[in-house]
Protein backbone atom coordinates (compact mmCIF):
# COMPACT_ATOMS: atom_id res chain seq x y z
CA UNK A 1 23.97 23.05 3.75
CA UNK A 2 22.17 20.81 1.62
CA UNK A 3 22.30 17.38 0.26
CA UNK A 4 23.33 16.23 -3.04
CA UNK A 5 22.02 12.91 -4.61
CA UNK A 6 25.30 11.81 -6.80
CA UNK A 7 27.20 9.38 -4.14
CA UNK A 8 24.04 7.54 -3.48
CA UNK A 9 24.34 4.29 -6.20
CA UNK A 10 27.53 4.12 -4.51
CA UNK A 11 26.50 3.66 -0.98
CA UNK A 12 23.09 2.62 -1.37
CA UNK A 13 23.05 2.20 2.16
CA UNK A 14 25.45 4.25 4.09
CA UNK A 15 24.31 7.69 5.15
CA UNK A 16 24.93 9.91 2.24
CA UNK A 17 28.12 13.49 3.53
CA UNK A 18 26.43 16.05 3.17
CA UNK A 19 27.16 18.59 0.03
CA UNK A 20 26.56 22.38 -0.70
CA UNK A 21 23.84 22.72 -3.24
CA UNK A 22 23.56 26.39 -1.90
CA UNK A 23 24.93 28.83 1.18
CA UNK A 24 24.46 27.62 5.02
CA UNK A 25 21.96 30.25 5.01
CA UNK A 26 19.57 28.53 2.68
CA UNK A 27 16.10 28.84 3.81
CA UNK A 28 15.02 25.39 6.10
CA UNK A 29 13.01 22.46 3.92
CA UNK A 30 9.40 22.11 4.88
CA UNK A 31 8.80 18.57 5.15
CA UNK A 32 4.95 17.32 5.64
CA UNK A 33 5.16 13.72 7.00
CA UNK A 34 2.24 11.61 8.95
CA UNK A 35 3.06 10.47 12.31
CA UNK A 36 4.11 7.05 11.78
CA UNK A 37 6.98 8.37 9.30
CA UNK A 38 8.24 10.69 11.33
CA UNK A 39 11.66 8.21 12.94
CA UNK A 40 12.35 8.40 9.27
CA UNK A 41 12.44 11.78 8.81
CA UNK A 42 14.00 11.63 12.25
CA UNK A 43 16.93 9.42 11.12
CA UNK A 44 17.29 11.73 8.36
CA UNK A 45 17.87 14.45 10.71
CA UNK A 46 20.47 12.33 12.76
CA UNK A 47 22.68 11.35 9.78
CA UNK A 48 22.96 14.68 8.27
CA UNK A 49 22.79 17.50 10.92
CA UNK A 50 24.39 20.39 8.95
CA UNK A 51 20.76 19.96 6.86
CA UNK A 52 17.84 22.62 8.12
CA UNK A 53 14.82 20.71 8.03
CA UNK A 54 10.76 22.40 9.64
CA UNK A 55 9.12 18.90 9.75
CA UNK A 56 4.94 19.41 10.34
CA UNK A 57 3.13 16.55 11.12
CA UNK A 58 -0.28 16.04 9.10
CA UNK A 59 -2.74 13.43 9.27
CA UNK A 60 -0.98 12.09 5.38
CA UNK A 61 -4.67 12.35 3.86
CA UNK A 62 -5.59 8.73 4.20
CA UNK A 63 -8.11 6.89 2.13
CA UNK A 64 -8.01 10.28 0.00
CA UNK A 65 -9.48 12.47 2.54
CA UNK A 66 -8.24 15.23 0.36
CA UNK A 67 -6.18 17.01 2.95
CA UNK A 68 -3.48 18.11 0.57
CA UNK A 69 -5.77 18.87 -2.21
CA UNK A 70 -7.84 21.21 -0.03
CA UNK A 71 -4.01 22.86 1.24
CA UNK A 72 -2.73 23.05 -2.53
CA UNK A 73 -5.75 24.72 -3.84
CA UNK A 74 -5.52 27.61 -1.16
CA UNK A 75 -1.76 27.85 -1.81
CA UNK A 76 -2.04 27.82 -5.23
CA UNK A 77 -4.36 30.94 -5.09
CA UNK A 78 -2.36 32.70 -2.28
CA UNK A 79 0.65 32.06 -3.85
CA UNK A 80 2.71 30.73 -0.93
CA UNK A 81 2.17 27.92 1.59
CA UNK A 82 3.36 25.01 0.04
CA UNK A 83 5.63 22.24 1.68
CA UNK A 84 9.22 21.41 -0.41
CA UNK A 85 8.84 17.73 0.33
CA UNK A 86 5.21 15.64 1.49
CA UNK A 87 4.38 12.46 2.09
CA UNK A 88 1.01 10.92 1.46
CA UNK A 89 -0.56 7.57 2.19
CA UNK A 90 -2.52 7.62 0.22
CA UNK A 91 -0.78 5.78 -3.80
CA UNK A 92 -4.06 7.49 -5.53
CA UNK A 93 -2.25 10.94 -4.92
CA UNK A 94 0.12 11.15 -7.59
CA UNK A 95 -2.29 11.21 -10.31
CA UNK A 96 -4.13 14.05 -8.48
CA UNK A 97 -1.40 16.54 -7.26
CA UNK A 98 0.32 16.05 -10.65
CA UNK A 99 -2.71 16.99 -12.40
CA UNK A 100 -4.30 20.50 -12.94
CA UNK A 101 -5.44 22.06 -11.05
CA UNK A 102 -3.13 21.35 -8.07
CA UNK A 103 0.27 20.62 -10.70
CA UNK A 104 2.40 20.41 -7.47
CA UNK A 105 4.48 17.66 -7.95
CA UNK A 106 8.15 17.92 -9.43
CA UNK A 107 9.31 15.52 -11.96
CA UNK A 108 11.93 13.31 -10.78
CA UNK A 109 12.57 11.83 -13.50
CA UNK A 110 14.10 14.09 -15.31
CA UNK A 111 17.37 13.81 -13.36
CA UNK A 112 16.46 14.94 -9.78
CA UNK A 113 16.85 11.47 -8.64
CA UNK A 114 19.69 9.57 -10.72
CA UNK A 115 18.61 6.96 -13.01
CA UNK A 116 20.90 4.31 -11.61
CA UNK A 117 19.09 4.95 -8.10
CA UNK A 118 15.26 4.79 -9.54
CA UNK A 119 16.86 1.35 -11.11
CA UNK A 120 17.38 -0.38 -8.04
CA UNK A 121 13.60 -0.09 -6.83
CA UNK A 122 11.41 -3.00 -7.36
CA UNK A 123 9.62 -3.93 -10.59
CA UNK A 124 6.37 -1.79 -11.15
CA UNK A 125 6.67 -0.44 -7.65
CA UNK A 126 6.67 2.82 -9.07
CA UNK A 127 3.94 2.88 -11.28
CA UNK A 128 1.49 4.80 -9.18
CA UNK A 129 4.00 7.19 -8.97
CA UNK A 130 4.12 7.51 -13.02
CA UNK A 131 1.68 10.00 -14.29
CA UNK A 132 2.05 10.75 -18.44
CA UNK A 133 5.43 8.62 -18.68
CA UNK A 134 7.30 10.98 -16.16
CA UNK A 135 8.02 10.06 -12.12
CA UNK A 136 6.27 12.04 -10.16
CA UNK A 137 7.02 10.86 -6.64
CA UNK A 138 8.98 7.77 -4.95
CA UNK A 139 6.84 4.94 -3.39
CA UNK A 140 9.06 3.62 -0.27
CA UNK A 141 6.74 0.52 0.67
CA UNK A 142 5.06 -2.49 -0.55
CA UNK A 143 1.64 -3.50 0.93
CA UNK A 144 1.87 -6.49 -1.75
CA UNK A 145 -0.79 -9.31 -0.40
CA UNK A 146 -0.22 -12.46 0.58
CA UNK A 147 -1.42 -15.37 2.54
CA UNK A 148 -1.03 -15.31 6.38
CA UNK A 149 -1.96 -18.04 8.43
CA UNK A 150 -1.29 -19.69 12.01
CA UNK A 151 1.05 -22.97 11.43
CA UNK A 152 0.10 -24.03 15.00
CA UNK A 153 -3.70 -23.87 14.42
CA UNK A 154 -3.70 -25.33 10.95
CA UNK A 155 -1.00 -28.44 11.79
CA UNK A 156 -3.52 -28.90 15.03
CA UNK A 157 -6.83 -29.06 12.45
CA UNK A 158 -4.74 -31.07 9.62
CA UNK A 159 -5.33 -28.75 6.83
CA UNK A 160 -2.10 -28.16 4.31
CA UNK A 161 -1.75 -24.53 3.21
CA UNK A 162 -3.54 -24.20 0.01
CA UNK A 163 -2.25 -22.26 -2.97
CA UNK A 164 -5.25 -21.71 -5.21
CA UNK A 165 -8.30 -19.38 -3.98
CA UNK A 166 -10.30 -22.97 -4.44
CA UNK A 167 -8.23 -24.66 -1.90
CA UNK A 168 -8.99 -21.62 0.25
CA UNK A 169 -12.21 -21.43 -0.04
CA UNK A 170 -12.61 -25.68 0.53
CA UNK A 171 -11.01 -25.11 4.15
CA UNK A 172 -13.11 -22.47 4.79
CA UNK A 173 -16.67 -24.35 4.35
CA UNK A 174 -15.17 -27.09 6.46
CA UNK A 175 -13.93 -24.54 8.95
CA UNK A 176 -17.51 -23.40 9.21
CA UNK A 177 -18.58 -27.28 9.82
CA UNK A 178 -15.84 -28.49 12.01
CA UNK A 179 -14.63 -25.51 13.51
CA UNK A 180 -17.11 -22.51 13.59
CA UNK A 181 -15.78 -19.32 15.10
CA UNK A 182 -12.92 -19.75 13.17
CA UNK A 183 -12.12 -17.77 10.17
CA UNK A 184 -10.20 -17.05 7.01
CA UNK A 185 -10.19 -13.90 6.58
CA UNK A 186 -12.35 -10.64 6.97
CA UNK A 187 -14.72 -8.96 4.50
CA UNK A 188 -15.61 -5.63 5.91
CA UNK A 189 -11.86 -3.55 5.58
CA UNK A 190 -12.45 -0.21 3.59
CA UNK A 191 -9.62 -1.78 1.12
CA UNK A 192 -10.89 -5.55 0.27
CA UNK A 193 -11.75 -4.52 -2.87
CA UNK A 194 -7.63 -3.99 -3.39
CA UNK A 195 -7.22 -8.01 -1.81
CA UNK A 196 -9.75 -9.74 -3.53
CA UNK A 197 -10.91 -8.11 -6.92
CA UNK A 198 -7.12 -6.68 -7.69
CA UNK A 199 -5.73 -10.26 -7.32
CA UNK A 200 -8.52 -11.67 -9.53
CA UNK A 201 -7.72 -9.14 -12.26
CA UNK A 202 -11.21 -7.70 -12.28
CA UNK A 203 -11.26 -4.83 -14.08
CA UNK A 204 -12.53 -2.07 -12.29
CA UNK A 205 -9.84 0.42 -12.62
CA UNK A 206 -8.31 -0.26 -15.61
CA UNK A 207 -6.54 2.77 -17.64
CA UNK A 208 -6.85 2.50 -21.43
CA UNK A 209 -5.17 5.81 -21.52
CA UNK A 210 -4.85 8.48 -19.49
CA UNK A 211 -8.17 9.61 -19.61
CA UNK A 212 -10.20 6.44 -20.03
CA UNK A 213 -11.02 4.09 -17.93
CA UNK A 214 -12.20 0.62 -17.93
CA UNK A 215 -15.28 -0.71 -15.18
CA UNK A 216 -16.76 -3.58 -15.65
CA UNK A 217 -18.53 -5.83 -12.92
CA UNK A 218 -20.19 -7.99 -15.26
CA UNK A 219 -16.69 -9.05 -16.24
CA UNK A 220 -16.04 -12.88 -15.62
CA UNK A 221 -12.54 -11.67 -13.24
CA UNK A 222 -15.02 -9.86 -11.24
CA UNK A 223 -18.66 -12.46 -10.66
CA UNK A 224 -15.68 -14.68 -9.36
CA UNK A 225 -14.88 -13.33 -6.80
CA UNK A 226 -18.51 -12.78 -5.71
CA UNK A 227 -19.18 -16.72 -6.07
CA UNK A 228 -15.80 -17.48 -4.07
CA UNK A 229 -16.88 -15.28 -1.18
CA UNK A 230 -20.39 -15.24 -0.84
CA UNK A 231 -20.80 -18.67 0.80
CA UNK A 232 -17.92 -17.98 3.12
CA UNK A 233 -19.65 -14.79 4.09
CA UNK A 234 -22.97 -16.65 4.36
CA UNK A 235 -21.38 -19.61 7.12
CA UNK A 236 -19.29 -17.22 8.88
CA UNK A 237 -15.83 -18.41 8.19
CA UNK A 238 -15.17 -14.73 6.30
CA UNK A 239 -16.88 -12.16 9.00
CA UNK A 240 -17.95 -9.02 7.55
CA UNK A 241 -15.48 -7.09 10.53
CA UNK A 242 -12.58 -4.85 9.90
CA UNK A 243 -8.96 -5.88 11.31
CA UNK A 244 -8.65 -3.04 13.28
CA UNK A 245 -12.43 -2.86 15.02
CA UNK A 246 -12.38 -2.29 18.63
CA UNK A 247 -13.75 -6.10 19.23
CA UNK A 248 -11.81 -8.18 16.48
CA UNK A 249 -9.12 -9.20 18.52
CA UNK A 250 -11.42 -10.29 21.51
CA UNK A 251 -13.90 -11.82 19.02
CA UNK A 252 -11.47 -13.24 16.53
CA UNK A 253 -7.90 -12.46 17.20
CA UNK A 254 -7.14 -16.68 18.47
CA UNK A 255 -9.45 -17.92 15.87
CA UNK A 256 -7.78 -16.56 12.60
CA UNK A 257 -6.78 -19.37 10.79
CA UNK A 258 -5.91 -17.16 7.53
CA UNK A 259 -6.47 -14.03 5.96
CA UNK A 260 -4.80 -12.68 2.95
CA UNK A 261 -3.58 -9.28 3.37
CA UNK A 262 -1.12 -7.09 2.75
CA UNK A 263 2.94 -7.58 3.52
CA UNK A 264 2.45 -4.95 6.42
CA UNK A 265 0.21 -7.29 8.08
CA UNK A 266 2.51 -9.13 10.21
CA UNK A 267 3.85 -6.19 12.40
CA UNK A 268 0.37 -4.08 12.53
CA UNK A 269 -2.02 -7.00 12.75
CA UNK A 270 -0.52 -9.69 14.20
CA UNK A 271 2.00 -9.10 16.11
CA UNK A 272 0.57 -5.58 17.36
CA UNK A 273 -0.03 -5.52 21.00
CA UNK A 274 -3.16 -3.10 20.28
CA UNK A 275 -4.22 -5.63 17.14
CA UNK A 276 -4.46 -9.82 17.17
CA UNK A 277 -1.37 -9.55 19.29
CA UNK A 278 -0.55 -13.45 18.30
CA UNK A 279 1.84 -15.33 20.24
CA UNK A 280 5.77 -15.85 18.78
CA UNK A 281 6.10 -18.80 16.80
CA UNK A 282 2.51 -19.46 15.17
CA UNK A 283 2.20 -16.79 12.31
CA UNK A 284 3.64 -17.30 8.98
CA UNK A 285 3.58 -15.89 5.44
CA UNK A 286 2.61 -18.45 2.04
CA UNK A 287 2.66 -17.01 -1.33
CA UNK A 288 -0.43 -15.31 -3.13
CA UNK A 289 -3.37 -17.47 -3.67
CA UNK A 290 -3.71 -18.23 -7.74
CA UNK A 291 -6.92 -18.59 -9.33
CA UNK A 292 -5.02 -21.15 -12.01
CA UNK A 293 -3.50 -24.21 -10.40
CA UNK A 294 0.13 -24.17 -11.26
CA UNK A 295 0.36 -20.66 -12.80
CA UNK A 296 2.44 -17.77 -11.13
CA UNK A 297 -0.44 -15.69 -9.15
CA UNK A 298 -1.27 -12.87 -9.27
CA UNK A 299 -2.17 -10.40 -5.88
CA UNK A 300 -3.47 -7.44 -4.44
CA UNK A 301 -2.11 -4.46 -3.00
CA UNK A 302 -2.82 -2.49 0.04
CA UNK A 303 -1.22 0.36 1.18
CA UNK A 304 2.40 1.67 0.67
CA UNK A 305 2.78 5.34 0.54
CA UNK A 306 4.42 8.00 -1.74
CA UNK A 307 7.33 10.76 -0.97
CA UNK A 308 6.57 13.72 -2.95
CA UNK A 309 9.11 17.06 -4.23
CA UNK A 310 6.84 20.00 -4.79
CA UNK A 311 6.71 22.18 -7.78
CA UNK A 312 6.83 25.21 -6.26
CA UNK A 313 10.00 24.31 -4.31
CA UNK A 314 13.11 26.59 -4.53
CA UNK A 315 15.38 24.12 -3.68
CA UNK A 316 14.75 21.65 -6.33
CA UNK A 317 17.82 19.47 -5.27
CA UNK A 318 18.09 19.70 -1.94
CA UNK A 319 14.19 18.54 -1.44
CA UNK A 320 15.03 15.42 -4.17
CA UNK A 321 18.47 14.73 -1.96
CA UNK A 322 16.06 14.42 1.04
CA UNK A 323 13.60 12.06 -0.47
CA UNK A 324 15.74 9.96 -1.86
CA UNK A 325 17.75 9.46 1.18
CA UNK A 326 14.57 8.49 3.30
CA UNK A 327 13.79 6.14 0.39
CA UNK A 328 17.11 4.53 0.16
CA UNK A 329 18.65 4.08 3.36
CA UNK A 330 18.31 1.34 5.66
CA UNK A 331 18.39 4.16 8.69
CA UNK A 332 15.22 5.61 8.08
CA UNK A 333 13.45 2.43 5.53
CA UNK A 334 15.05 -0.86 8.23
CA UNK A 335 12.72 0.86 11.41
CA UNK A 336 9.38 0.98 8.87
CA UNK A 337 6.80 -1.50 9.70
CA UNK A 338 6.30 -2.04 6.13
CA UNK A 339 8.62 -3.86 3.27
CA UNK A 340 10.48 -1.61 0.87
CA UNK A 341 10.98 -0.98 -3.40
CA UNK A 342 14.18 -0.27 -2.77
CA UNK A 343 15.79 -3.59 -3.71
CA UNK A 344 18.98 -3.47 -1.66
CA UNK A 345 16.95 -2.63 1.97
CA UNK A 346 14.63 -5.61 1.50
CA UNK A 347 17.12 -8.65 2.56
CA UNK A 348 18.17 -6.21 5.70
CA UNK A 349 14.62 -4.89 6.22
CA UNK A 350 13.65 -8.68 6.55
CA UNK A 351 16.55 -9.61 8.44
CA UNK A 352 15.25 -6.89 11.19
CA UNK A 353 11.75 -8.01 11.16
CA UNK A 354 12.93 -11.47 12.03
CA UNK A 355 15.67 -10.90 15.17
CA UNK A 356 12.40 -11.39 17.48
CA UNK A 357 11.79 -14.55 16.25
CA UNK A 358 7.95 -13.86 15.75
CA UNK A 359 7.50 -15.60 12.60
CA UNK A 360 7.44 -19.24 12.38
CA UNK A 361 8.65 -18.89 8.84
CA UNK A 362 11.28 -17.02 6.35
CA UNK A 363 9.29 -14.20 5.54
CA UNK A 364 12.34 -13.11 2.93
CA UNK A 365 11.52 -15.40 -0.25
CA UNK A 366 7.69 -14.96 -0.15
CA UNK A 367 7.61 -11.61 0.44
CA UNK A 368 10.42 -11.19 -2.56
CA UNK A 369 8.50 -12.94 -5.07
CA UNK A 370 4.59 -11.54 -4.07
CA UNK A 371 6.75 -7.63 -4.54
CA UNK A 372 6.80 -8.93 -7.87
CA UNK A 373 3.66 -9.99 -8.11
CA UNK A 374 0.52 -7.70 -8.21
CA UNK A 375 -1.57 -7.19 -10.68
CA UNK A 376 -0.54 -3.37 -12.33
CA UNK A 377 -3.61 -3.33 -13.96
CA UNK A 378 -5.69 -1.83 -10.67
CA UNK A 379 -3.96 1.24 -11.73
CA UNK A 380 -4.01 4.33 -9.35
CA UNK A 381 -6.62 6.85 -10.71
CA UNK A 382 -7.93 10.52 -9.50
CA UNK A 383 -10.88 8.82 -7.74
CA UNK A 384 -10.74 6.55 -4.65
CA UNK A 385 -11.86 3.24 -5.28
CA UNK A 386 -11.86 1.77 -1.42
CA UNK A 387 -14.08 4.83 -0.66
CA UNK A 388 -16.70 3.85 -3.28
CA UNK A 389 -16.01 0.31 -1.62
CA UNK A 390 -17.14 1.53 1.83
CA UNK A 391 -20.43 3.10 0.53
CA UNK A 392 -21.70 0.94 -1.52
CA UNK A 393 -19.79 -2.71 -0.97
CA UNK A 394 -19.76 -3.00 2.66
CA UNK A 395 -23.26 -1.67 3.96
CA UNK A 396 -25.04 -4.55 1.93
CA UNK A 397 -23.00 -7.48 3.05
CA UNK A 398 -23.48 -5.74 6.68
CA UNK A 399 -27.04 -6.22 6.14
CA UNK A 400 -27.23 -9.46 5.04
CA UNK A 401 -26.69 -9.19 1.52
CA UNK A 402 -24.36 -10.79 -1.32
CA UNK A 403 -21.72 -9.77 -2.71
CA UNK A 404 -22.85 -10.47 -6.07
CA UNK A 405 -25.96 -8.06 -5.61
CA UNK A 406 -23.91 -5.76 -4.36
CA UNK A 407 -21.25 -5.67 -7.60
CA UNK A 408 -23.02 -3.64 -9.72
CA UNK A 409 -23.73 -0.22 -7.48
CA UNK A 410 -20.05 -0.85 -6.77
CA UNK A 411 -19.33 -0.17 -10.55
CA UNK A 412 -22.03 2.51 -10.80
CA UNK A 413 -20.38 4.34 -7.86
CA UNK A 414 -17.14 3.62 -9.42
CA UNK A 415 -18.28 5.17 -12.94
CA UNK A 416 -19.89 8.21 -11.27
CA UNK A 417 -16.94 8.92 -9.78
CA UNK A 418 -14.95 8.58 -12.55
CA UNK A 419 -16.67 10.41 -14.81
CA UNK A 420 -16.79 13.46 -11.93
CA UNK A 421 -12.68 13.80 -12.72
CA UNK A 422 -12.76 13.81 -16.65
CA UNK A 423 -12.72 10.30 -17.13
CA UNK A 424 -14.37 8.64 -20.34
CA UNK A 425 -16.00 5.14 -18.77
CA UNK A 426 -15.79 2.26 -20.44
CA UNK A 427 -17.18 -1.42 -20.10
């Protein structure tokens, strides 16, 4: 027995009765899924039993590590191998495995998943998954940034939470004076590039058209950034440390004042017993920083992930039933650590976050608005832009180095690897 997809606008989030697509003998779904999806594939599996899944755990090639482009190649030449439904973490993927010469993701688009269902999901929250006008995949989470900080520790300092990237930048020189130690935010994550150019509009991955892109760090969007940071790098207010180093939450985790970062944030790094591991009651969520005073920002955005159906699938419906199950009900979305498109499961997926009473504000209306938010031209391309990032960003600030001197290999590295996948370079 298999699923079909046609009661699901109906009960957007009631588990969906299973229906025969095809005979109880149907061969089982091979589902690919990382470890930290697997309760939702899992809760799948609970609410429809009559449905044979083979679920294989892989390591969801993260930060493009090109896992499933290394798989799809051999399968493509063997003829056989691939999965009927993956899951990457990596957004970057769609515009790869659509692509020669892997061309191994189905169109769902085309009435696999039913237009009143791709509707309900979040404005622009699919657009990585749009390659040539045509869905290619479902993106089930949000990694939208926004502005954490700790109410206790700023109330106890007397600082009001700014809203421009000035403001920010103010309390963290004065933080440096009157409070060194403290910090915030971090400069040395693989994906800062997707927090602090992205919400500045600096155009380093902007399409023109499918196959030309747009780099430019000479552009005004982008020295900006560099002149916002660099001092704050220089007094020690914005370490050059990754959230999830070993030492960061001995070194830093009670001195965070604020750090903008993605949605996800709160569970993973805050609230994580292995992370900052913050105590109930002092973390909260403010809107996106705006470089304009007064004008709607504009942010980053980190993470997410994307629920493929393959091309070479024989059971076209079935695997499209299954993704858009995982992606629309609150069973398998409400236990994620990380905010969903799907419009109707982000007022319940909030409501769960919140039953600990961990945050010491709503999270609900920021979080709503900032979905709405980011800036769609960082658009996802065949090349990985945090890896570039990592080689060529983070090593020179590590040394002692600026940001601003650092820019331009970033765009070089950026350009090379652009021009490596067919792109025509621009800017």
């Amino acid at each position: 027995m298999v699923l079909a997809t046609a009661p699901m606008a109906a009960a957007p989030l009631a588990a969906i009765e299973a229906t025969s697509y095809a005979s109880s003998s149907a061969a089982p779904l091979v589902v690919w899924v990382d470890s930290t999806r697997l309760p939702e594939v899992a809760a799948f599996e609970k609410a429809n039993p009559s449905v044979k899944l083979d679920v294989i755990t892989y390591d969801g090639d993260p930060d493009g590590d090109g896992t499933l482009q290394s798989k799809f190649a051999l399968y493509n030449r063997v003829g056989h191998g691939w999965p009927d439904v993956f899951y990457s973490e990596e957004n970057t993927d769609a515009v790869s495995i659509a692509e020669p010469p892997y061309n191994d993701a189905e169109v769902l688009s085309n009435g696999l998943v039913p237009k009143s269902v791709l509707d309900q999901f979040g404005t622009g929250t699919q657009s990585d998954c749009t390659v040539n006008g045509k869905l290619v995949c479902i993106r089930d989470a949000n990694g939208q940034d926004v502005l954490w900080y700790n109410k206790t520790l700023m109330a106890k300092f007397g600082y009001a939470v700014p809203t421009t990237w000035a403001q920010w930048q103010k309390i963290g020189e004065e933080v440096a004076k009157q409070h060194p130690g403290y910090i915030v935010g971090v400069a040395g994550d693989t994906w800062d590039d997707e927090i602090y150019l992205q919400a500045s509009q600096c155009p380093m991955a902007y399409l023109i058209n499918e196959y030309t892109v747009k780099i430019d760090p000479t552009s005004p969007d982008c020295t900006r950034v560099a002149t916002l940071l660099d001092p704050l790098i220089k007094d020690g207010s914005l370490p050059v440390t990754a959230v999830f180093n070993a030492t960061f939450p001995k070194q830093y985790g009670a001195k965070v004042l604020m750090m903008v970062g993605p949605s996800w944030y709160g569970p993973f790094v805050f609230e994580s017993a292995s992370a900052i591991h913050a105590p109930a009651g002092e973390i909260a969520a403010a809107p996106p920083l705006t470089w304009n005073p007064g004008h709607v920002p504009v942010t980053g955005d980190v993470g997410g992930g994307i629920w493929f159906v393959s091309s070479h699938t024989k059971q076209p419906q079935a695997a499209a039933a299954v993704v858009t199950w995982i992606t629309t009900q609150f069973a398998s979305e409400g236990q994620a650590p990380t905010y969903p498109t799907y419009i109707p499961l982000q007022a319940p997926w909030v409501a769960e976050q919140e039953k600990s009473n961990y945050f010491a504000e709503p999270l609900g209306p920021v979080f709503a608005s900032s979905a709405n938010e980011v800036w769609t031209g960082w658009a996802p391309t065949r090349y990985n832009s945090d890896a570039v990032w990592s080689e060529d960003v983070i090593p020179v600030i590590t040394s002692g180095g600026t940001l601003a001197s650092a820019l331009p290999a970033f765009g070089t590295g950026l350009k090379d690897s652009a021009q490596v996948d067919g792109y025509t370079v621009v800017g």
